[in-house]
Protein backbone atom coordinates (compact mmCIF):
# COMPACT_ATOMS: atom_id res chain seq x y z
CA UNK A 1 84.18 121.68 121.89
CA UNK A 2 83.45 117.79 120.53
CA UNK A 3 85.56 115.10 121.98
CA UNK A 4 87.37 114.84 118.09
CA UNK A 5 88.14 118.14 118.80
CA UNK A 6 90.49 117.18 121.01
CA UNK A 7 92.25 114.50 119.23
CA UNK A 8 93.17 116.96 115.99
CA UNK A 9 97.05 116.53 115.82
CA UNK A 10 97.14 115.21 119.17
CA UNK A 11 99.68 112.49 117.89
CA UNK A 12 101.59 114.43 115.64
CA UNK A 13 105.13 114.44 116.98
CA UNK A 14 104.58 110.56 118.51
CA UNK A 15 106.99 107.96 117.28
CA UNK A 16 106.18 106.31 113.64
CA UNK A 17 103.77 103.31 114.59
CA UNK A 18 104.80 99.81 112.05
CA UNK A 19 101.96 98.34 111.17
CA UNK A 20 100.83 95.77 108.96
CA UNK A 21 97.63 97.01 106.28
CA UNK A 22 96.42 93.78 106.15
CA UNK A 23 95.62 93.96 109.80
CA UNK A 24 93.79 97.71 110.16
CA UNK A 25 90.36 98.52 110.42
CA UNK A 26 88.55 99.10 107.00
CA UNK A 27 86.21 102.34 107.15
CA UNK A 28 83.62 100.14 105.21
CA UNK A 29 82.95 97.14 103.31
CA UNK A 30 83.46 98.45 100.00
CA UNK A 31 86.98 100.59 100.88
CA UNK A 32 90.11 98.44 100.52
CA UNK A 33 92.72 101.36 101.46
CA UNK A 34 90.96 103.66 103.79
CA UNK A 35 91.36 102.70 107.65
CA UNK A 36 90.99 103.10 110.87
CA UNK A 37 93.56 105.31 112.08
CA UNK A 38 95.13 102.82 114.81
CA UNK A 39 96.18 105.42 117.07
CA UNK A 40 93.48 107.67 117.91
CA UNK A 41 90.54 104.53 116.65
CA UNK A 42 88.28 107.69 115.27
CA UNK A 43 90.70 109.39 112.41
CA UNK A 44 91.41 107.64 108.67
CA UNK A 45 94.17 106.61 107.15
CA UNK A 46 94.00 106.72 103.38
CA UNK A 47 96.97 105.27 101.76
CA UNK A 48 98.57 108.26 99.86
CA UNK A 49 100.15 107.80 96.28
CA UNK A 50 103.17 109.12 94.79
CA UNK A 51 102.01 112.65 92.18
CA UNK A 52 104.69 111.60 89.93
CA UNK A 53 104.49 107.84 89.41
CA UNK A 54 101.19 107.13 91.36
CA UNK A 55 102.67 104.75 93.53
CA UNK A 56 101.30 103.59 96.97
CA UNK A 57 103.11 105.37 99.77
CA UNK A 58 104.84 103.75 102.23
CA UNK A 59 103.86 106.54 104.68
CA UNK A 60 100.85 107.60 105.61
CA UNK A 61 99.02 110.13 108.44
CA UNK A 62 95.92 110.32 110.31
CA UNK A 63 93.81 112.51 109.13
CA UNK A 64 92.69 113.19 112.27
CA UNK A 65 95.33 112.66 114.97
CA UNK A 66 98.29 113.40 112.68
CA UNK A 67 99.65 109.81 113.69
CA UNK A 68 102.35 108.72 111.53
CA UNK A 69 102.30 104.79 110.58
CA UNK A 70 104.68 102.91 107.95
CA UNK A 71 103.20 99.95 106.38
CA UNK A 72 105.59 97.41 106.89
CA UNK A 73 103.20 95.02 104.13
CA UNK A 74 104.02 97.95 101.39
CA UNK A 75 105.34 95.30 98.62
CA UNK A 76 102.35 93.40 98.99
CA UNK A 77 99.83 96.41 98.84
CA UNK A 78 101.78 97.66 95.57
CA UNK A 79 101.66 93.84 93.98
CA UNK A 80 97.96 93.26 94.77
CA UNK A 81 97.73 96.40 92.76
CA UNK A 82 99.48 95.49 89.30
């Protein structure tokens, strides 16, 4: 068993962590949404979008952990988009 094993939905019924986009971990250089899942520091967050209206999400999860953040910065991710 890895050590990531042991982090797969280890934070899934923790309290919704506020955070600010702007101020997360990228993955890499050239990926503006995906981040560090600031939680578990191993697990991505990917910024999910709406199926109907493609809209950025105001909630996301950990792909990992199953950490629930808001982005509090949502307005500004969705203008820096248009």
């Amino acid at each position: 068993m890895s050590q990531d094993d042991c982090l797969i939905g280890a934070n899934i019924k923790t309290p919704i962590l506020d955070v600010r986009h702007q101020d997360l971990k990228r993955v890499s250089d050239n990926s503006s949404f995906r981040s560090v899942c600031p939680a578990c520091k191993k697990g991505i967050l990917l910024v999910g979008r709406d199926q109907q209206t493609f809209e950025l999400l105001e909630f996301d999860r950990c792909i990992l952990c199953g950490q629930q953040v808001r982005y509090t910065d949502i307005d500004y991710l969705r203008k820096r988009e248009s």
